[in-house]
ModelCIF file with pLDDT and N, C-alpha, C, O atoms, coordinates in Angstrom:
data_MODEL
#
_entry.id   MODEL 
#
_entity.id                         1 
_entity.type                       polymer 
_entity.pdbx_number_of_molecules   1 
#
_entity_poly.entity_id                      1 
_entity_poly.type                           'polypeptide(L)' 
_entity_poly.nstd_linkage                   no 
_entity_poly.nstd_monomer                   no 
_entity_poly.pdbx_seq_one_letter_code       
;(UNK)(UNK)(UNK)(UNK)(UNK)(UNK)(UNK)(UNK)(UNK)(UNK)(UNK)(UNK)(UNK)(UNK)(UNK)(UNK)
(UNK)(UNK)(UNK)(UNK)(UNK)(UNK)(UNK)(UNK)(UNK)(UNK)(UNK)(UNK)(UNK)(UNK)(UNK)(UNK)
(UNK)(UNK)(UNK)(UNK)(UNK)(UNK)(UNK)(UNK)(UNK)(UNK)(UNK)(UNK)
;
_entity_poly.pdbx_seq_one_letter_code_can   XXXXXXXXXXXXXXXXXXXXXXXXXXXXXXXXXXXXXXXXXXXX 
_entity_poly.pdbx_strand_id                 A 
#
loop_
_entity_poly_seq.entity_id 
_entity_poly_seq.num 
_entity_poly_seq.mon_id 
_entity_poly_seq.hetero 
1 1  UNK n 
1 2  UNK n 
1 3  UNK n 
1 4  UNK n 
1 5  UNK n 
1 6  UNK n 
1 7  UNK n 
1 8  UNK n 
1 9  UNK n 
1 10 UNK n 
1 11 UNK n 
1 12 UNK n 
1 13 UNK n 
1 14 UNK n 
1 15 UNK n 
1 16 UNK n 
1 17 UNK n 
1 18 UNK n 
1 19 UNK n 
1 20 UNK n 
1 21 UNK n 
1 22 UNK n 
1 23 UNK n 
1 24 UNK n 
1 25 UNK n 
1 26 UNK n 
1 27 UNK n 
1 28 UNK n 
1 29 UNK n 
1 30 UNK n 
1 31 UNK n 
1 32 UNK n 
1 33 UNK n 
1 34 UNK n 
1 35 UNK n 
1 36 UNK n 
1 37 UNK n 
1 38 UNK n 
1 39 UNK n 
1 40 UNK n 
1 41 UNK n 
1 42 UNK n 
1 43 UNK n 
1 44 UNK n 
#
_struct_asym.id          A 
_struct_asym.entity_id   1 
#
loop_
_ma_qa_metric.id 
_ma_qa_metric.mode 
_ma_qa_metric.name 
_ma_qa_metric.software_group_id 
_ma_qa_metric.type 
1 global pLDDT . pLDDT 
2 local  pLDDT . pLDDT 
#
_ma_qa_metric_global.metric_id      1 
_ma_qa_metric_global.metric_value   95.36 
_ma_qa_metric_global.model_id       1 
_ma_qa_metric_global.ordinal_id     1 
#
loop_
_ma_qa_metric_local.label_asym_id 
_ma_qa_metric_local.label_comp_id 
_ma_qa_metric_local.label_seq_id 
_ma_qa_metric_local.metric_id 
_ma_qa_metric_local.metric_value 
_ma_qa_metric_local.model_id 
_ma_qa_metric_local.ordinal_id 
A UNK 1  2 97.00 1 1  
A UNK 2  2 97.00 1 2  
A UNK 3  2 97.00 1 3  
A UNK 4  2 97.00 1 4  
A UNK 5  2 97.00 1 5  
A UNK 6  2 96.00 1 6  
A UNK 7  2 96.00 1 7  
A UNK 8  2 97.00 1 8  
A UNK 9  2 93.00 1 9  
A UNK 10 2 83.00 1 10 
A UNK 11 2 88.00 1 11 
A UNK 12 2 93.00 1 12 
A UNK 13 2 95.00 1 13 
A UNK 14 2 95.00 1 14 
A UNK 15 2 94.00 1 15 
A UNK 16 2 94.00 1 16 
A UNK 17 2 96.00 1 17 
A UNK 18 2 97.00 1 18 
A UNK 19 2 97.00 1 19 
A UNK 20 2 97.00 1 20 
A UNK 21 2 97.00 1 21 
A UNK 22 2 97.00 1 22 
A UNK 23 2 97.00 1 23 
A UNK 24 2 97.00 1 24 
A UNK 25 2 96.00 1 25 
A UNK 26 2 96.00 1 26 
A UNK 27 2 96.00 1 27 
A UNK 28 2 95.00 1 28 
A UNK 29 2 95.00 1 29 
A UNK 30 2 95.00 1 30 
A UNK 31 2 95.00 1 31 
A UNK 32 2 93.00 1 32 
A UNK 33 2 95.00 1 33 
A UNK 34 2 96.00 1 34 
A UNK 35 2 97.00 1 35 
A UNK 36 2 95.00 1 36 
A UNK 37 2 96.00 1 37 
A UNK 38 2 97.00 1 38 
A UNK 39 2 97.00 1 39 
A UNK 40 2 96.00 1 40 
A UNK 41 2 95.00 1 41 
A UNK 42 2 96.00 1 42 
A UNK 43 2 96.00 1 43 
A UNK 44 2 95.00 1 44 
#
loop_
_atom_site.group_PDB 
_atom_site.id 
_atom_site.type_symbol 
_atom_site.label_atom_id 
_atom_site.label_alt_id 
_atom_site.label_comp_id 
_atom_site.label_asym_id 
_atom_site.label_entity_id 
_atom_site.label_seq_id 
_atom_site.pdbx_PDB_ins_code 
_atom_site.Cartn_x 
_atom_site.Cartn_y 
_atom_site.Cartn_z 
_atom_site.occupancy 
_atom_site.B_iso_or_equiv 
_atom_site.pdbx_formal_charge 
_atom_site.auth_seq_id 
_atom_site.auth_comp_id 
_atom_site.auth_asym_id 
_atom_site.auth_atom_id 
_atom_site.pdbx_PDB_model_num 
ATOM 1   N N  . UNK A 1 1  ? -17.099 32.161 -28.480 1.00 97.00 ? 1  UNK A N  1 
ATOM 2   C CA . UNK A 1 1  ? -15.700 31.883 -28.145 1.00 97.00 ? 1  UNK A CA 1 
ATOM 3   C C  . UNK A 1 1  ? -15.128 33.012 -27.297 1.00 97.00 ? 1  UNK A C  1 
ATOM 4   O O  . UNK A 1 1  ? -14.674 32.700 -26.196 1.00 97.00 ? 1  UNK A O  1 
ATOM 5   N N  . UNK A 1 2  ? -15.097 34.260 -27.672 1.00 97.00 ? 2  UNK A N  1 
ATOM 6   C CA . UNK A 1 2  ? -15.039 35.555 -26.876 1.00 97.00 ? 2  UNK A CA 1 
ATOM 7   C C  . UNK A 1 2  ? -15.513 35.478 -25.170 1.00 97.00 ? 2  UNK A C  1 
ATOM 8   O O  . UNK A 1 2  ? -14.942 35.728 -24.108 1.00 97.00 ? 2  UNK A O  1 
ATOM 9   N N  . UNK A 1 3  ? -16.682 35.060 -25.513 1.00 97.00 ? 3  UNK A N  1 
ATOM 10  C CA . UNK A 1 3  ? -17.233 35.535 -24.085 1.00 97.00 ? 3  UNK A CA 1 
ATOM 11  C C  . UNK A 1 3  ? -16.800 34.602 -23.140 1.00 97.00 ? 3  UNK A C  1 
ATOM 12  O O  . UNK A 1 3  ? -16.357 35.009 -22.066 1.00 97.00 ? 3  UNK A O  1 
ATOM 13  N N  . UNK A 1 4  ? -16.893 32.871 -23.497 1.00 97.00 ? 4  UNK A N  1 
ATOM 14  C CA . UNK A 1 4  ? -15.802 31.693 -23.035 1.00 97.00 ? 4  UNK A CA 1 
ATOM 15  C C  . UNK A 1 4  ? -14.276 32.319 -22.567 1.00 97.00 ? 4  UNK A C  1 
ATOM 16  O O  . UNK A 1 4  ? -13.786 32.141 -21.452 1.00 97.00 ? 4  UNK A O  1 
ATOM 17  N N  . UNK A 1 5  ? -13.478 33.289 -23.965 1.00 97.00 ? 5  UNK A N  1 
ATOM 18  C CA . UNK A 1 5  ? -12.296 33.571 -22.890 1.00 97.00 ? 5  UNK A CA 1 
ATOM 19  C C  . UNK A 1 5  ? -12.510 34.269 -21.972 1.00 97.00 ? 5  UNK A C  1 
ATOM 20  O O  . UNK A 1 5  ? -11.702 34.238 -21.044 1.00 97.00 ? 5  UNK A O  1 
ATOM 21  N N  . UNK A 1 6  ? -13.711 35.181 -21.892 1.00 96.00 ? 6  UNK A N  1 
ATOM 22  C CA . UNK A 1 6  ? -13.428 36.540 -20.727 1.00 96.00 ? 6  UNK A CA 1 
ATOM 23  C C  . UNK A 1 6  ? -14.078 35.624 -19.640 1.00 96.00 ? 6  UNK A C  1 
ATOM 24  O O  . UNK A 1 6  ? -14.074 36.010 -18.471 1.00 96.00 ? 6  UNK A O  1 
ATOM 25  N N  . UNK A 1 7  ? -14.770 34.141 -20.062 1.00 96.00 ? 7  UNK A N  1 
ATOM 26  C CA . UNK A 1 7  ? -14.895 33.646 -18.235 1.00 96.00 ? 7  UNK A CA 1 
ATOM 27  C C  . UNK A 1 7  ? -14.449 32.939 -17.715 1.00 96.00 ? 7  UNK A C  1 
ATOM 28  O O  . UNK A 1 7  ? -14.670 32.752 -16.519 1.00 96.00 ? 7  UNK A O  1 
ATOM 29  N N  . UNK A 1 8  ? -13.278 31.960 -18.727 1.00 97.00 ? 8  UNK A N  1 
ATOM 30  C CA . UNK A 1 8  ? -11.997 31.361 -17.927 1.00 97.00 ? 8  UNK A CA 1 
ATOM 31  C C  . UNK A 1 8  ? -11.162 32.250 -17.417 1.00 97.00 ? 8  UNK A C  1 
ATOM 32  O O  . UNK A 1 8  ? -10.544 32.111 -16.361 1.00 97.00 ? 8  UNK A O  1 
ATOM 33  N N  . UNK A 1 9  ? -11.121 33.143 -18.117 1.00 93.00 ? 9  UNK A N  1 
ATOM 34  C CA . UNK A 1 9  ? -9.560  33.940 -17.800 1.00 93.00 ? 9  UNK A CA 1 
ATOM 35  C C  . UNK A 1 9  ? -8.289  33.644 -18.540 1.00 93.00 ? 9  UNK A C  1 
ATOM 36  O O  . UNK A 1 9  ? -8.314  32.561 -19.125 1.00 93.00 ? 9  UNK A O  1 
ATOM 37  N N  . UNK A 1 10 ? -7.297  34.270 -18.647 1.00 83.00 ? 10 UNK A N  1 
ATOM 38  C CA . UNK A 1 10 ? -6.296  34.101 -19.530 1.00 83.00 ? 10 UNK A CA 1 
ATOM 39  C C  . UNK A 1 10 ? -5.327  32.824 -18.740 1.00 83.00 ? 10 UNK A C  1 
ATOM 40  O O  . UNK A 1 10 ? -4.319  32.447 -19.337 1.00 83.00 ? 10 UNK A O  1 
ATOM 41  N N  . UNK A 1 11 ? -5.541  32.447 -17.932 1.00 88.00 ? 11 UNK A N  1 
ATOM 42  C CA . UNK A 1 11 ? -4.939  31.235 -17.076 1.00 88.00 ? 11 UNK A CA 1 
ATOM 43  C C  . UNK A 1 11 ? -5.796  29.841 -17.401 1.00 88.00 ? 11 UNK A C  1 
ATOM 44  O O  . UNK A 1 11 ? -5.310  28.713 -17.319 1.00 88.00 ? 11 UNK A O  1 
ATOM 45  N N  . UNK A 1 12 ? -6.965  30.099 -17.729 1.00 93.00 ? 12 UNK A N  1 
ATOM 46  C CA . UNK A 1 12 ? -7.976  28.568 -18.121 1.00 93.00 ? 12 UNK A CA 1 
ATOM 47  C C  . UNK A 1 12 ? -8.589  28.667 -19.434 1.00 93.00 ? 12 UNK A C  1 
ATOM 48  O O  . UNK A 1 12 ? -9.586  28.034 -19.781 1.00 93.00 ? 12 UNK A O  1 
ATOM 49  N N  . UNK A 1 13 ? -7.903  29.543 -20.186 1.00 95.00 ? 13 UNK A N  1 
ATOM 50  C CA . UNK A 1 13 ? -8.594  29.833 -21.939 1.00 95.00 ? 13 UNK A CA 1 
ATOM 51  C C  . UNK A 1 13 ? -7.505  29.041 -22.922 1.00 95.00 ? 13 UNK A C  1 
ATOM 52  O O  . UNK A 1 13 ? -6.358  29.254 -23.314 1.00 95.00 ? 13 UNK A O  1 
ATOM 53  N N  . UNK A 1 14 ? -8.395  28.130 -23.078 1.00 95.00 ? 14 UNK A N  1 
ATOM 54  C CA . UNK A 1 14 ? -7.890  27.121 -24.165 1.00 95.00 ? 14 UNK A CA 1 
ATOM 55  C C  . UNK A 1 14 ? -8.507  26.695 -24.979 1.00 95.00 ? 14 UNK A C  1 
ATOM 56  O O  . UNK A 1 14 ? -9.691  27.014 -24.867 1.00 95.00 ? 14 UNK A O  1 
ATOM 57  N N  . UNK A 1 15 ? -8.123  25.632 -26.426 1.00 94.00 ? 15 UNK A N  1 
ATOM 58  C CA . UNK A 1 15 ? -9.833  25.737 -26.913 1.00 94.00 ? 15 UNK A CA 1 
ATOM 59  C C  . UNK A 1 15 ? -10.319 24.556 -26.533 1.00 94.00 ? 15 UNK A C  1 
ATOM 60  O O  . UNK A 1 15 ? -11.504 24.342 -26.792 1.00 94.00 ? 15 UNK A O  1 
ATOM 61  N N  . UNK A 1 16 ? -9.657  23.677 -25.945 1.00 94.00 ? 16 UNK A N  1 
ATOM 62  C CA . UNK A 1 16 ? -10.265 22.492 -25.080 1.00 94.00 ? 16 UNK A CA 1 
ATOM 63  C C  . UNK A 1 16 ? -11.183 23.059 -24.147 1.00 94.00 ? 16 UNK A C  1 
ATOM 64  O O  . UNK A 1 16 ? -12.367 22.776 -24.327 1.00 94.00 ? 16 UNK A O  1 
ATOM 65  N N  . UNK A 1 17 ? -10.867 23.853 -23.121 1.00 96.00 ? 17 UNK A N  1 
ATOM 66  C CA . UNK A 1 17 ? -11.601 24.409 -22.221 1.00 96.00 ? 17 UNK A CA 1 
ATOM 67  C C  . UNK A 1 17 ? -12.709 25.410 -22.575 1.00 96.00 ? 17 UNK A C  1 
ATOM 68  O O  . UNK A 1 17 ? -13.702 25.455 -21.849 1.00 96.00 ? 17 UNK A O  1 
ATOM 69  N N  . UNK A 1 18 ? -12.586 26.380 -23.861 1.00 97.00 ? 18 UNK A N  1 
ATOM 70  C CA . UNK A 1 18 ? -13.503 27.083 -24.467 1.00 97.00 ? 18 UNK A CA 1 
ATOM 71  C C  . UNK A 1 18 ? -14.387 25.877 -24.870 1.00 97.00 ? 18 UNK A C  1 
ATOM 72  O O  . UNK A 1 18 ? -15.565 25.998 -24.536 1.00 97.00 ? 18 UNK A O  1 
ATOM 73  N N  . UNK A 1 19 ? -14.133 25.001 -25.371 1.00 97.00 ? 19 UNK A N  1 
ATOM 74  C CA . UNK A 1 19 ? -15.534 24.863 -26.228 1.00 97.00 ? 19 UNK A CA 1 
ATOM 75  C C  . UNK A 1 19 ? -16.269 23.519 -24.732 1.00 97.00 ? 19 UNK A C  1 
ATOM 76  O O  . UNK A 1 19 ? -17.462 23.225 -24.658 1.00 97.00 ? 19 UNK A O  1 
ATOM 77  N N  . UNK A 1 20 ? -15.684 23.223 -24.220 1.00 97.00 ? 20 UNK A N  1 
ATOM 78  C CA . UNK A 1 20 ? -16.448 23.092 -22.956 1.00 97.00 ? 20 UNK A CA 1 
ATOM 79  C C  . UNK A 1 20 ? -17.081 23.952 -21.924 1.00 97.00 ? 20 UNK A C  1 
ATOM 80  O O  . UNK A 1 20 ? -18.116 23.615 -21.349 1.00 97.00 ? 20 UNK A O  1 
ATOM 81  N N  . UNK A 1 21 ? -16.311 25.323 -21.638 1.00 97.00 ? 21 UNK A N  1 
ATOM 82  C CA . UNK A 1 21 ? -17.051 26.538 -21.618 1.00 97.00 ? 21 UNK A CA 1 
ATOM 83  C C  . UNK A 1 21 ? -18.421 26.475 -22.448 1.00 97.00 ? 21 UNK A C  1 
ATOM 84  O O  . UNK A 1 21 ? -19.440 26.335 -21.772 1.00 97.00 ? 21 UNK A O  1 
ATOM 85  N N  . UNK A 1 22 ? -18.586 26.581 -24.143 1.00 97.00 ? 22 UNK A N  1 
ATOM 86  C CA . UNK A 1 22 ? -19.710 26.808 -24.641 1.00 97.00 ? 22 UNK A CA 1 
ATOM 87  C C  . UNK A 1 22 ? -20.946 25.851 -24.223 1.00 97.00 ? 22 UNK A C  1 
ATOM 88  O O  . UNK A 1 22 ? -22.035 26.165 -23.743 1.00 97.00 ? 22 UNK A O  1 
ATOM 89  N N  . UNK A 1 23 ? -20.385 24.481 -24.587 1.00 97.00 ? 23 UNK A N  1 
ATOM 90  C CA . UNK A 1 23 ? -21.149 23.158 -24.559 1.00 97.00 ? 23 UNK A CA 1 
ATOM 91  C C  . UNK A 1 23 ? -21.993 23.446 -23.144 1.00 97.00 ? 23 UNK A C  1 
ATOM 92  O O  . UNK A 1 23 ? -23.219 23.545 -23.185 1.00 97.00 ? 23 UNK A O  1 
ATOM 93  N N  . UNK A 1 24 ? -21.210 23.581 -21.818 1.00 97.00 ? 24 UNK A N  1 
ATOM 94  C CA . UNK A 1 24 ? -21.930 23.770 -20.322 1.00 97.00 ? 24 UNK A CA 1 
ATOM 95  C C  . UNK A 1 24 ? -22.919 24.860 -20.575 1.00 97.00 ? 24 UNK A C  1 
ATOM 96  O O  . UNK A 1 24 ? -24.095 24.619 -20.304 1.00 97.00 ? 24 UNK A O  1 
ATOM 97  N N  . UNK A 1 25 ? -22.663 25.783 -20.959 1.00 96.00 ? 25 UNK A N  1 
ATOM 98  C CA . UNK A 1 25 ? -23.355 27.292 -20.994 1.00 96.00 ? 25 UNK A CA 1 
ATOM 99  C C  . UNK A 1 25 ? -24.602 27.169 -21.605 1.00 96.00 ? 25 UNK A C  1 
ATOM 100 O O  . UNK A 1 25 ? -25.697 27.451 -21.119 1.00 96.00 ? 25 UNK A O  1 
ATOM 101 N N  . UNK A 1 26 ? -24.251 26.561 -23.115 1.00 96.00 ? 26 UNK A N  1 
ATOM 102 C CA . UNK A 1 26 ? -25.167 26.612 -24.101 1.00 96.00 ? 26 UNK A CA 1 
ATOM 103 C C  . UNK A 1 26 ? -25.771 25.414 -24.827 1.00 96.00 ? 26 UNK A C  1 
ATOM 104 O O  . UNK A 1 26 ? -26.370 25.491 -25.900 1.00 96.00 ? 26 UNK A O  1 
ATOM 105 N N  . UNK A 1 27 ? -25.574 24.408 -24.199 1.00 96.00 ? 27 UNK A N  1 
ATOM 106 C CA . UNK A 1 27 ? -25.513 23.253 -24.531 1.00 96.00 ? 27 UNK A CA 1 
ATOM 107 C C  . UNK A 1 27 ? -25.050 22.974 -26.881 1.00 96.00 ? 27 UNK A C  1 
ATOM 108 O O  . UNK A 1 27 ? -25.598 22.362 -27.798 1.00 96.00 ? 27 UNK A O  1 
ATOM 109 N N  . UNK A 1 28 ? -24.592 23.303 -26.830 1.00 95.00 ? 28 UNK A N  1 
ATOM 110 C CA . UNK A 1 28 ? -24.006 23.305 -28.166 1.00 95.00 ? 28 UNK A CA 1 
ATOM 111 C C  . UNK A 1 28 ? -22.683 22.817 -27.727 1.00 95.00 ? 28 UNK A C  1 
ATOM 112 O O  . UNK A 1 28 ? -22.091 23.162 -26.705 1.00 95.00 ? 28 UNK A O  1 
ATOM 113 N N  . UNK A 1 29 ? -22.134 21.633 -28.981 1.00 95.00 ? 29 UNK A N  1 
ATOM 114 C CA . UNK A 1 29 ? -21.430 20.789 -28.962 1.00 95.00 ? 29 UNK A CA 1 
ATOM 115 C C  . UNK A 1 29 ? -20.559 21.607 -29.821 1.00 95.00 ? 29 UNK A C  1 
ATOM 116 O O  . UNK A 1 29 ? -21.154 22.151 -30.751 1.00 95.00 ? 29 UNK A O  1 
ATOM 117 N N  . UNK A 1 30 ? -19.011 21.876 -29.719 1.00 95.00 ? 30 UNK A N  1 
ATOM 118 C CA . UNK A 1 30 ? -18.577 22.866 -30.386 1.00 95.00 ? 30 UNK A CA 1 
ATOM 119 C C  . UNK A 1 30 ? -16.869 22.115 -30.585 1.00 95.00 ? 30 UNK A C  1 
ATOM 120 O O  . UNK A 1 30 ? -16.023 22.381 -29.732 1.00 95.00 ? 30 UNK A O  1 
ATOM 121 N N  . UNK A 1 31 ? -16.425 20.948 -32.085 1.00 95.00 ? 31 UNK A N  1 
ATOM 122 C CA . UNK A 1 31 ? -15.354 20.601 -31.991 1.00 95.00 ? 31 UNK A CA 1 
ATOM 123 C C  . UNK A 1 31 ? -14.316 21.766 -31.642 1.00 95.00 ? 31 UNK A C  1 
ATOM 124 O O  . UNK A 1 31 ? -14.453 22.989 -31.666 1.00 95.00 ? 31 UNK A O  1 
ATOM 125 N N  . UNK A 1 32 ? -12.944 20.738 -31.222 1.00 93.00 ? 32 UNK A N  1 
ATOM 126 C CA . UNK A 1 32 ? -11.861 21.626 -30.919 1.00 93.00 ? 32 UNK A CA 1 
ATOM 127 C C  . UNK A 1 32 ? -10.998 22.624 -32.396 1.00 93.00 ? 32 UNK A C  1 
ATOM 128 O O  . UNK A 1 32 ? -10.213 23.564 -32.525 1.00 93.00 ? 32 UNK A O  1 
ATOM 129 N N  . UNK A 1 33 ? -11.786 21.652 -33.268 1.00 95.00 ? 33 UNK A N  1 
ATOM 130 C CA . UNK A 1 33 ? -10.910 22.235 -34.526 1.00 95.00 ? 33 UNK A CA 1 
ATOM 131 C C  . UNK A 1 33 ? -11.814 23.414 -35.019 1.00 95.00 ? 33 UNK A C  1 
ATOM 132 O O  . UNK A 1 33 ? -11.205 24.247 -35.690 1.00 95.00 ? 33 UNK A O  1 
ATOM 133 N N  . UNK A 1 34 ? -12.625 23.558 -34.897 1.00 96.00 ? 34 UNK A N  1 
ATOM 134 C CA . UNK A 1 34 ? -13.653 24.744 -35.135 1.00 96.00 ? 34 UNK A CA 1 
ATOM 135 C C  . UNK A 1 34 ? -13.666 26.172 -33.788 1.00 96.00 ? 34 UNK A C  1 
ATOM 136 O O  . UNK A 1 34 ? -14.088 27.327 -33.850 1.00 96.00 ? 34 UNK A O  1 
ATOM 137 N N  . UNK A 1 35 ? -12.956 25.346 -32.605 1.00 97.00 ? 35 UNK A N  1 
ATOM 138 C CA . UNK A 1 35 ? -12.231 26.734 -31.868 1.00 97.00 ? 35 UNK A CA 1 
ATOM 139 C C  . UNK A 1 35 ? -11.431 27.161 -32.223 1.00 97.00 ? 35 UNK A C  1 
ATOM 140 O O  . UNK A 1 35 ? -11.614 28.374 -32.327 1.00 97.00 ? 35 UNK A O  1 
ATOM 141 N N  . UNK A 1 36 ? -9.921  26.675 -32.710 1.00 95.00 ? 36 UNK A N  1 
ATOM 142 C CA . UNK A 1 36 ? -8.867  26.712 -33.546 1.00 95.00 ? 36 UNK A CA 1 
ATOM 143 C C  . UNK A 1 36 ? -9.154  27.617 -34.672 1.00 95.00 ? 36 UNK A C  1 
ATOM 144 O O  . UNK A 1 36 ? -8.336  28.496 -34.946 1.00 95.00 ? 36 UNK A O  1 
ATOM 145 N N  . UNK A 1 37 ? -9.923  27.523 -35.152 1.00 96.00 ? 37 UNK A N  1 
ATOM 146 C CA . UNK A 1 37 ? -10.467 27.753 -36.776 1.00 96.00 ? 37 UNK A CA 1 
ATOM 147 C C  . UNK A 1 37 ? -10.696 29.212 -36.232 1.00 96.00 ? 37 UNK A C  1 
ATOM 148 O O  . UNK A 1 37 ? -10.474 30.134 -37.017 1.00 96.00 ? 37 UNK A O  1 
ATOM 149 N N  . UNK A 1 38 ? -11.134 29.510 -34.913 1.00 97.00 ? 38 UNK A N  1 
ATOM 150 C CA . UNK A 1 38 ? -12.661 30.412 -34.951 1.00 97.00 ? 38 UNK A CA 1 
ATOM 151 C C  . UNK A 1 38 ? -11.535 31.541 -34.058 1.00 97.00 ? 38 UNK A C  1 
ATOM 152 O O  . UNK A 1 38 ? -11.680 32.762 -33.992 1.00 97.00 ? 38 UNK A O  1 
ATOM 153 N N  . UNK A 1 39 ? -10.223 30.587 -33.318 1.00 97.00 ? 39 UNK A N  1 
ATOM 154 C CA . UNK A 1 39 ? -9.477  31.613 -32.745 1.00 97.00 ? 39 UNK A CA 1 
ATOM 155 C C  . UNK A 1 39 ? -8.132  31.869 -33.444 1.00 97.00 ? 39 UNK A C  1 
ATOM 156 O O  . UNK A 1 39 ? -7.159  32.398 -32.906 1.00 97.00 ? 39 UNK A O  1 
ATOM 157 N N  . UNK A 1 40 ? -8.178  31.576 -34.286 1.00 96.00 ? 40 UNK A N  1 
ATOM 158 C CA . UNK A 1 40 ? -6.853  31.747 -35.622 1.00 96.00 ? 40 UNK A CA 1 
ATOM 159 C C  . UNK A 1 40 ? -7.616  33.146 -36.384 1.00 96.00 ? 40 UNK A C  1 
ATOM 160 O O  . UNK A 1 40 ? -6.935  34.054 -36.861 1.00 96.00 ? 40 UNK A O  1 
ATOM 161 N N  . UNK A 1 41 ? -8.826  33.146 -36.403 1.00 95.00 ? 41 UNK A N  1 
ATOM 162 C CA . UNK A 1 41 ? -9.474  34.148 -37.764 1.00 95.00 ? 41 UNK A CA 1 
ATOM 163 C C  . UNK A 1 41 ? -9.565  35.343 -36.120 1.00 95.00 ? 41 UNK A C  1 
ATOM 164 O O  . UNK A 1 41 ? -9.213  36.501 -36.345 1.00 95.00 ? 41 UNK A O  1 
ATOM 165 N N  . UNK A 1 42 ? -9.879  35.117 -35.065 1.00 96.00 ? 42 UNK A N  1 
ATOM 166 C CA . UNK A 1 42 ? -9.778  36.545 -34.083 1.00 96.00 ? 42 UNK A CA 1 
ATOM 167 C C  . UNK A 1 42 ? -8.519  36.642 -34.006 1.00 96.00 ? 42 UNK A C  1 
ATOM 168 O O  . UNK A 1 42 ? -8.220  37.819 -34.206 1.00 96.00 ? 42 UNK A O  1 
ATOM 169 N N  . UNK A 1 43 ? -7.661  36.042 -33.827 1.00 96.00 ? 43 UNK A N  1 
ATOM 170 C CA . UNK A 1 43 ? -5.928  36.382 -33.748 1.00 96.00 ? 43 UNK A CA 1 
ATOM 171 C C  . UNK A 1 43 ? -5.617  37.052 -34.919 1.00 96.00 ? 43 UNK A C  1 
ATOM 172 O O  . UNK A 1 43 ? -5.242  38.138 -34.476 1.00 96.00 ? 43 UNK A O  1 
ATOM 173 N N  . UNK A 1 44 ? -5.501  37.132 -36.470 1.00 95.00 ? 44 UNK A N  1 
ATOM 174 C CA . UNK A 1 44 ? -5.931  37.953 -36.985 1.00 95.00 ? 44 UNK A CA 1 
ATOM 175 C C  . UNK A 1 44 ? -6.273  38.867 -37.512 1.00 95.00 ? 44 UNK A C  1 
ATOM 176 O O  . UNK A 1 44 ? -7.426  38.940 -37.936 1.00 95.00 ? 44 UNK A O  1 
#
């Protein structure tokens, strides 16, 4: 999720867009509620 925000940028970091970030990158399917989840516990 980290490395997803540092390659949208703070203008395209969302967790819609993060976990499509991951999915392209890494092919891992990554729901939106488990970015949420995953960027609520780094916020924090």
């Amino acid at each position: 999720v980290m490395l997803a925000v540092l390659r949208l940028g703070e203008s395209e970091a969302y967790a819609v867009s993060i976990a499509e970030e991951i999915r392209e990158r890494t092919g891992r399917s990554v729901r939106r509620a488990t970015v949420y989840v995953t960027l609520q516990r780094l916020e924090q």
